[in-house]
Structures are given as structure tokens and as C-alpha cells.
Protein backbone atom coordinates (compact mmCIF):
# COMPACT_ATOMS: atom_id res chain seq x y z
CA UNK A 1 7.89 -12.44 33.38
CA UNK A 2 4.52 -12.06 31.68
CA UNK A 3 5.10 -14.75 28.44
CA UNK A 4 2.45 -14.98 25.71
CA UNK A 5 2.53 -16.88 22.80
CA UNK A 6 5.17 -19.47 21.01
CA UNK A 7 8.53 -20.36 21.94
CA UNK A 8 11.92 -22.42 20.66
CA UNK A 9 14.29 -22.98 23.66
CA UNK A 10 16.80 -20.13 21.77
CA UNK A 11 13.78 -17.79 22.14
CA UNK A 12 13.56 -18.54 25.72
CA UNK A 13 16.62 -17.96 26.67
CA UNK A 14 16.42 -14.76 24.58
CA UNK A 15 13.54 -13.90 27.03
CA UNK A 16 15.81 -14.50 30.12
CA UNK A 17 14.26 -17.94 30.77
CA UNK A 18 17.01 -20.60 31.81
CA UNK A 19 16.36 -24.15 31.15
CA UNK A 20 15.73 -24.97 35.14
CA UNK A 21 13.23 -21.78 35.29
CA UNK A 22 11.31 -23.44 31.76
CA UNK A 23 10.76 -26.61 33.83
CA UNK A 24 9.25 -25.05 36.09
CA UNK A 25 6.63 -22.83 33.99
CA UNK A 26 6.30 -26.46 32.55
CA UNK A 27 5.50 -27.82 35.89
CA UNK A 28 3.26 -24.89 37.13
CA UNK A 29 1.04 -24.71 34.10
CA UNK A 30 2.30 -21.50 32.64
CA UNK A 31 3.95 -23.14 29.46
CA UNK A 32 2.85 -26.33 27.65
CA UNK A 33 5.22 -28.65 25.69
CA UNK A 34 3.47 -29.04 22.76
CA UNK A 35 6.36 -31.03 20.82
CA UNK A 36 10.23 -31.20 21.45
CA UNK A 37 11.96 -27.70 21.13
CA UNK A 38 8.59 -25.63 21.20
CA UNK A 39 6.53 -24.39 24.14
CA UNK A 40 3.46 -22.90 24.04
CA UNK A 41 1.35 -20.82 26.64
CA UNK A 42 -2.49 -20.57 26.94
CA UNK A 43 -4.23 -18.75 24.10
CA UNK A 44 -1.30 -19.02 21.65
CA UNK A 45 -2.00 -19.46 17.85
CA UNK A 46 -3.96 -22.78 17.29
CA UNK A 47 -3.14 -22.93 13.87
CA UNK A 48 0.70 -22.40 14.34
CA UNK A 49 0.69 -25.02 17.22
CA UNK A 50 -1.06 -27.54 14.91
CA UNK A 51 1.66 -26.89 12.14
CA UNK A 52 4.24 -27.41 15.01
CA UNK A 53 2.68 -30.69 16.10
CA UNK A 54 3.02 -31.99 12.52
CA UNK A 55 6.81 -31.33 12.72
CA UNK A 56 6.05 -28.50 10.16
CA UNK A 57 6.02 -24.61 10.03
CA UNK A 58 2.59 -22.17 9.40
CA UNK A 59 3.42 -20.80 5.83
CA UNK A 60 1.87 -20.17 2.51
CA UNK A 61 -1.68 -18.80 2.73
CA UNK A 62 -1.89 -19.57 6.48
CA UNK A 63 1.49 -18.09 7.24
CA UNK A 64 0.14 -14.52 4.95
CA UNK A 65 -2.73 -14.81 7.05
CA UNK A 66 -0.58 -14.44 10.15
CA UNK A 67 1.56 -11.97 8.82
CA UNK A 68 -1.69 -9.33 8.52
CA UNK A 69 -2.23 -9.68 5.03
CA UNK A 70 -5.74 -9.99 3.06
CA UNK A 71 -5.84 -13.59 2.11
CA UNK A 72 -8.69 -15.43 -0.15
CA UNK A 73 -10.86 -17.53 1.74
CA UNK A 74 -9.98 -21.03 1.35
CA UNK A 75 -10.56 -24.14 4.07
CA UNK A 76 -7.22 -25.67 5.41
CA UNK A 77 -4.66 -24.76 7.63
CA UNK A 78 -1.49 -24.27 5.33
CA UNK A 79 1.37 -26.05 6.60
CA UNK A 80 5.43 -26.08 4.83
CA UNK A 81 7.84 -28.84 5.65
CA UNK A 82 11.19 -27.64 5.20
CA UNK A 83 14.35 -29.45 3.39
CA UNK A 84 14.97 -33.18 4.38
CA UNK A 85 11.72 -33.48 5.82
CA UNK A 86 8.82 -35.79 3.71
CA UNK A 87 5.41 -33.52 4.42
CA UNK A 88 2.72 -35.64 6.73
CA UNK A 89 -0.72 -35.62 5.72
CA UNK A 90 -3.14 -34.96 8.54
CA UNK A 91 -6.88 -34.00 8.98
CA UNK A 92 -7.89 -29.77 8.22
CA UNK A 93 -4.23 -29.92 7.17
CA UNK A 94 -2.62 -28.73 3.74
CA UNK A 95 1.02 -30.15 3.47
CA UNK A 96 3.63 -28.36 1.19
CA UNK A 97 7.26 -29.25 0.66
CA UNK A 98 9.42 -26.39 0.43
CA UNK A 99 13.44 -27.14 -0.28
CA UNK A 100 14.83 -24.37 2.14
CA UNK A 101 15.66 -24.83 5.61
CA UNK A 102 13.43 -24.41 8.85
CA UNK A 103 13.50 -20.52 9.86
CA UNK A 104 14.13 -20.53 13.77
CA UNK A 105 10.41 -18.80 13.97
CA UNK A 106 7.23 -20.81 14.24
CA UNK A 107 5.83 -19.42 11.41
CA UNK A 108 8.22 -18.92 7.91
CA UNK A 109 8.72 -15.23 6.93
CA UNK A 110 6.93 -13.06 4.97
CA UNK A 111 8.68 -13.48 2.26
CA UNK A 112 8.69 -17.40 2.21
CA UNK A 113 4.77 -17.55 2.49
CA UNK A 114 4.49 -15.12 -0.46
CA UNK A 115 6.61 -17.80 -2.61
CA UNK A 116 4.97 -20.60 -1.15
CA UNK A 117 1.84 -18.91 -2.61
CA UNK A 118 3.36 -18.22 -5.89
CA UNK A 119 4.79 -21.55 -6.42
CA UNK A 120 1.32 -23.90 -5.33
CA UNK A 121 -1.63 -21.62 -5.86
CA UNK A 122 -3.58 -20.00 -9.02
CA UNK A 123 -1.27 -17.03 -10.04
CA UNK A 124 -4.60 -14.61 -8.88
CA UNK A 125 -3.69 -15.93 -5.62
CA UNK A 126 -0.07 -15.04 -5.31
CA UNK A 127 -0.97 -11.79 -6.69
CA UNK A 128 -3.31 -10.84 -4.02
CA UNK A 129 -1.31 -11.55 -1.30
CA UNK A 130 1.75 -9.95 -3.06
CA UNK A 131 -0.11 -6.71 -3.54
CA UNK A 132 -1.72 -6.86 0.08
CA UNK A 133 1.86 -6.81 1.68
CA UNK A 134 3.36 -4.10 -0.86
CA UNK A 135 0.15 -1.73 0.24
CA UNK A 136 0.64 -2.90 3.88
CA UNK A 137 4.01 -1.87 3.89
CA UNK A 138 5.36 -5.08 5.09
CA UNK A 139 7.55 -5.98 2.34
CA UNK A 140 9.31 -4.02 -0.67
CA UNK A 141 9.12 -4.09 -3.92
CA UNK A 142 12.26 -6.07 -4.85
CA UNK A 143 11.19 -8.88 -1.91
CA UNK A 144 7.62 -9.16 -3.60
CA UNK A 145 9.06 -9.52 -6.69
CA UNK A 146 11.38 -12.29 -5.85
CA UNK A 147 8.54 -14.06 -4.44
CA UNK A 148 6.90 -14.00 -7.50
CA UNK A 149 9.38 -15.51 -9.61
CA UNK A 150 7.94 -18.79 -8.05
CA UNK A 151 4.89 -18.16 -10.22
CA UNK A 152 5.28 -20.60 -13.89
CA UNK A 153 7.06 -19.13 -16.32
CA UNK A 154 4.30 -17.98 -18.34
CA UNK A 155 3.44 -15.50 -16.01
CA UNK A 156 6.56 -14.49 -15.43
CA UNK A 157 5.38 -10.77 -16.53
CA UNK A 158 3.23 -10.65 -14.08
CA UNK A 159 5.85 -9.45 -12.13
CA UNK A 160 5.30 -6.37 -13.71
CA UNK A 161 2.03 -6.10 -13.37
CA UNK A 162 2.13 -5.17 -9.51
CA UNK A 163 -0.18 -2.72 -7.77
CA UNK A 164 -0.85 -1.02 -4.81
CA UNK A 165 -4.26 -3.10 -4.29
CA UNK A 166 -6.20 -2.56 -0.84
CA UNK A 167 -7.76 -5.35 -1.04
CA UNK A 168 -8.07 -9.19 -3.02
CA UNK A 169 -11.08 -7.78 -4.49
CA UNK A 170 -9.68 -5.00 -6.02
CA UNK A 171 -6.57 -7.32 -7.03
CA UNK A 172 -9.30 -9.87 -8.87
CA UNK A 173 -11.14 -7.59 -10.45
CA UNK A 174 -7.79 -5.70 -11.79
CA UNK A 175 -6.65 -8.98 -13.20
CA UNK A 176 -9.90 -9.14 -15.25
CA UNK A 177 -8.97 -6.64 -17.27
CA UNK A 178 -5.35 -6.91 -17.43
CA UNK A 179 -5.74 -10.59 -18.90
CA UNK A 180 -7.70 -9.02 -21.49
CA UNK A 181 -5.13 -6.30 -22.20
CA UNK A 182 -7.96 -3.05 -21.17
CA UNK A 183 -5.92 -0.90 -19.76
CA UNK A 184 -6.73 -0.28 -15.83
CA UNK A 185 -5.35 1.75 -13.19
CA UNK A 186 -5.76 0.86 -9.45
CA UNK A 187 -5.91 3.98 -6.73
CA UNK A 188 -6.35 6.38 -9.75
CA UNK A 189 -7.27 9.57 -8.02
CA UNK A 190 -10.08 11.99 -9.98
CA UNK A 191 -10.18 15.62 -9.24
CA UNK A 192 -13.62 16.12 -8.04
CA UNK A 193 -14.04 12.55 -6.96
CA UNK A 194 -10.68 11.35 -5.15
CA UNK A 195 -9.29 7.81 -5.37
CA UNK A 196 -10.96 5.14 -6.82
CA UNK A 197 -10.21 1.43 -6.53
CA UNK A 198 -10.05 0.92 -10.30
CA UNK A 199 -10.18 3.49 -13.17
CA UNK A 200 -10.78 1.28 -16.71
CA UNK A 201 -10.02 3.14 -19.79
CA UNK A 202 -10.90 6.57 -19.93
CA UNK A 203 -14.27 6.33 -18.42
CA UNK A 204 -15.34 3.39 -16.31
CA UNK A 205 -14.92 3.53 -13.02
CA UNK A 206 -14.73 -0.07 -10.84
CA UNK A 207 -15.06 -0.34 -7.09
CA UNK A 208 -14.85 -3.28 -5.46
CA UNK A 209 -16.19 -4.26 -1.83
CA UNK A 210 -13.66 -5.83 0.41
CA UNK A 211 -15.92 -7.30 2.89
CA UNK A 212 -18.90 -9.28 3.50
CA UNK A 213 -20.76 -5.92 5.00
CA UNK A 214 -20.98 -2.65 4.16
CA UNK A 215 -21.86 0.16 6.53
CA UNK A 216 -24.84 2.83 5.91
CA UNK A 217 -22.07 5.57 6.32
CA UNK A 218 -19.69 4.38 3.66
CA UNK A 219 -22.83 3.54 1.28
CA UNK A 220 -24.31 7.28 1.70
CA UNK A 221 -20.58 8.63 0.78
CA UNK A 222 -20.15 6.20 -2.40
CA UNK A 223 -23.31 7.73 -3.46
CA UNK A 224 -22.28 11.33 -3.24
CA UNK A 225 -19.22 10.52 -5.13
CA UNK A 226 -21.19 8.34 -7.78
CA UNK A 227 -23.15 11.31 -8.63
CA UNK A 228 -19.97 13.39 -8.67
CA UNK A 229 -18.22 11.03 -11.25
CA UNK A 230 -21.44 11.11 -12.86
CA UNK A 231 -21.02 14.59 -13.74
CA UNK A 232 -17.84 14.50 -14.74
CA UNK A 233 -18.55 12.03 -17.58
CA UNK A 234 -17.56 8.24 -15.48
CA UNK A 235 -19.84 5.66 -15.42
CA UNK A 236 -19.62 3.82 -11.90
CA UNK A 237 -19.57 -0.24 -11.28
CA UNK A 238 -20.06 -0.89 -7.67
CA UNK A 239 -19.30 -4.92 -7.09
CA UNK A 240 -20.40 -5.98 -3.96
CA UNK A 241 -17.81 -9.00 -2.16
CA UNK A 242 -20.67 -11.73 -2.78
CA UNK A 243 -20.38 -10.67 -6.24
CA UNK A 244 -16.73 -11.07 -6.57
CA UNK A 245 -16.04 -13.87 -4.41
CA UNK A 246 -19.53 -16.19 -4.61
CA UNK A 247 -20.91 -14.96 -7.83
CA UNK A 248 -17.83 -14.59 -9.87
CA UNK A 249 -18.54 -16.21 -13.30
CA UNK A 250 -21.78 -14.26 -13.70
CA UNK A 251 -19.86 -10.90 -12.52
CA UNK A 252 -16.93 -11.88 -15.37
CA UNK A 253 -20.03 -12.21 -18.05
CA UNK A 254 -21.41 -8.79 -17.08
CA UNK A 255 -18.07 -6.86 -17.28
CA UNK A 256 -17.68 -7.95 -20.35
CA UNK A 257 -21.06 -6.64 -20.93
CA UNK A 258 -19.73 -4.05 -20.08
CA UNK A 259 -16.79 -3.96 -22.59
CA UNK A 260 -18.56 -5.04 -25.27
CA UNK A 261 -20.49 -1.44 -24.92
CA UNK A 262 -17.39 0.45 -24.61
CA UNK A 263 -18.02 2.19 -21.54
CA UNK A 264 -14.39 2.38 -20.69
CA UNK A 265 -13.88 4.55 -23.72
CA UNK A 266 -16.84 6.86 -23.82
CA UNK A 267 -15.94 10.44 -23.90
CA UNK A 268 -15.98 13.05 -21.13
């Protein structure tokens, strides 16, 4: 049996694996012990095995990370200790408690990172990685919102505030606004144009780089539908990712800029 990846003893078994036959892919090389109840074979997740080692789970940003969703870069492996166990502090590792019980899984669920999030990061945090898994399809609306009652109670409308983000970026920029009560739409489609990340106002239109790179096809297509938007009475902010994500005080002082001439409301 071809085995790849993490494994409890339950999950084993699952697998058709007896205890006896486990020994054995112990003995032969094929599975490692990497702390009692877990296995591991070659090339399995080195930051769930290091959560495992600490007697912990992979969850919060870590554990979003696994699940597939876009997470801000931030250093640390994100590791949640469970109820009745005191979090251990170890090198390249971020410790959280977290008063519900171990999931059988090596990593806690979706749903359980997105709190996790919610409860010990900056509320832009939990919002990106709320929005990522509602546009990902990997959790509904009523299971992101529960995770987000975690968030303080101040931003307890924020709830509310959900959108179908494709990316953090988008999600920052989005928040910009809202927390300055300019109204801002996210996906808004324009006949002539299509969708665009972020529609501010009547007028201003935001888009917002999700990556590092951007290829020479994709920049030759945002042109042509610039120039489109152009004639149809938009103005057009393209924000690159260093922008948003290394130069993101100076960006906030320019969008207000930006305000402050009322682009957003300039007629078609």
C-alpha cells in the first residue's frame, strides 16, 4: 500500500494497516515515529510534523496555510495546544492555547484555524483568510461567520462586512475604505470592462496585485481595459503587491490623496 503523508494509529487502521504490519513499515524505513500516536513517511509536511513534535496541532495562520488559503506573510510556524494542555515555547515556533479539544487530524479544521486567526491576530488578518476560504469555496458563509465572532467585540460588525475577496490584497485594500465609511464594492463587474477587484464610489476603480510578479500578458490586458474604463468615465488605481504589503503607509497616504480629490465621486 503506497502511504504518503501523516498518520494517528486510528488512521492507520482506517488505511488497512494492523498494528504488527505498522511495525514493520517502522522497521523497514517506510514510516517514521515521529512522537507517540503519529507516524510520518518521507516528504510529509515539515511544518505539521514540527507542531506534532511539540505535542501540539498546525492551526491558525499555519493551519489556513495548509488548508489552500491566501495567508499574509508572517515568520513562524503557527502551532495550537488544545484543552488541558499548557502551550511549549520552542524555536521558529508560535504557541497558542485554544480551550477545545484535539481534532483526531494533524492539522485543526478549517474552521478552527479561521477562529484561531480571529481570536490572536489584527482583525485585517482574520478577514483575509475568512474571505480567501468563502471565495475558495472551502467553507460557507454561516462557518466563516462563526469564526469571526472570535474577533473583539468592537468589530463584531465586521461580520457583516464579508466579501468575496480573491486575494489578501484586495481584502486590505477593501478595508481601507470601509474603515473610513467610502463605500466600496469588491468583484463589481462594468459593462464594457468586466470585473474589477474594487469599484470605490461611483468612479474609482482599485486593483490590487496579488503577487510578487506580474506577467507581460496580464499587464498588456490591464492596459486595454484601463483605457476602456477610461472611456467610460473611471479613473484606474493599479497597486502593485510591494505597494500593499512593503510600502503600505505611503500607499494609505496616497489613497487618501486620492479621496481628498474626490475621484470616487466624479461623474460619468
Amino acid at each position: 500500500m503506497d502511504l504518503q503523508g501523516i498518520y494517528s494509529p486510528a488512521q492507520l487502521r482506517d488505511a488497512g494497516i494492523t498494528r504488527h504490519h505498522a511495525a514493520l513499515l517502522v522497521k523497514n524505513g517506510s514510516l517514521r515515529r515521529i512522537r507517540p500516536g503519529w507516524y510520518a513517511t518521507d516528504g510529509a509536511d515539515e511544518d505539521v510534523q514540527r507542531a506534532l513534535k511539540a505535542g501540539a496541532r498546525l492551526g491558525c495562520l499555519s493551519g489556513c496555510r495548509h488548508h489552500g488559503l491566501w495567508v499574509p506573510n508572517r515568520s513562524g510556524i503557527h502551532v495550537v495546544y488544545g484543552s488541558g494542555t499548557d502551550p511549549v515555547r520552542r524555536k521558529g515556533l508560535i504557541a497558542h492555547p485554544y480551550g477545545v479539544r484535539y481534532p483526531p487530524e494533524a492539522v485543526w479544521p478549517l474552521s478552527d484555524c479561521l477562529r484561531q486567526v480571529a481570536v490572536r491576530h489584527p482583525v485585517e488578518d482574520a478577514m483575509i483568510v475568512a474571505e480567501s476560504a468563502l471565495n475558495l469555496g472551502l467553507a460557507p458563509l454561516e462557518e466563516v461567520r462563526w469564526a469571526l465572532g472570535g474577533l473583539p467585540k468592537k468589530y463584531a460588525d465586521y461580520r457583516d462586512r464579508i466579501a468575496p475577496a480573491q486575494s489578501g490584497s484586495e481584502t486590505r485594500v477593501r478595508l481601507f475604505f470601509v474603515r473610513r465609511r467610502v463605500p466600496v464594492r469588491a468583484q463589481a463587474e462594468i459593462d464594457g470592462v468586466g470585473f474589477v477587484d474594487l469599484l470605490v464610489g461611483d468612479s474609482l476603480i482599485v486593483e490590487c496585485d496579488s503577487q510578487a510578479h506580474h506577467g507581460e500578458t496580464n499587464y498588456e490586458n490591464d492596459r486595454r481595459r484601463d483605457l476602456a474604463a477610461r472611456g467610460l468615465g473611471y479613473t484606474t488605481l493599479r497597486l502593485s503587491y510591494q505597494q500593499i504589503w512593503k510600502k503600505w503607509p505611503a500607499t494609505q497616504q496616497s489613497l487618501i490623496h486620492e479621496l481628498r480629490k474626490r475621484r470616487h465621486l466624479r461623474p460619468k
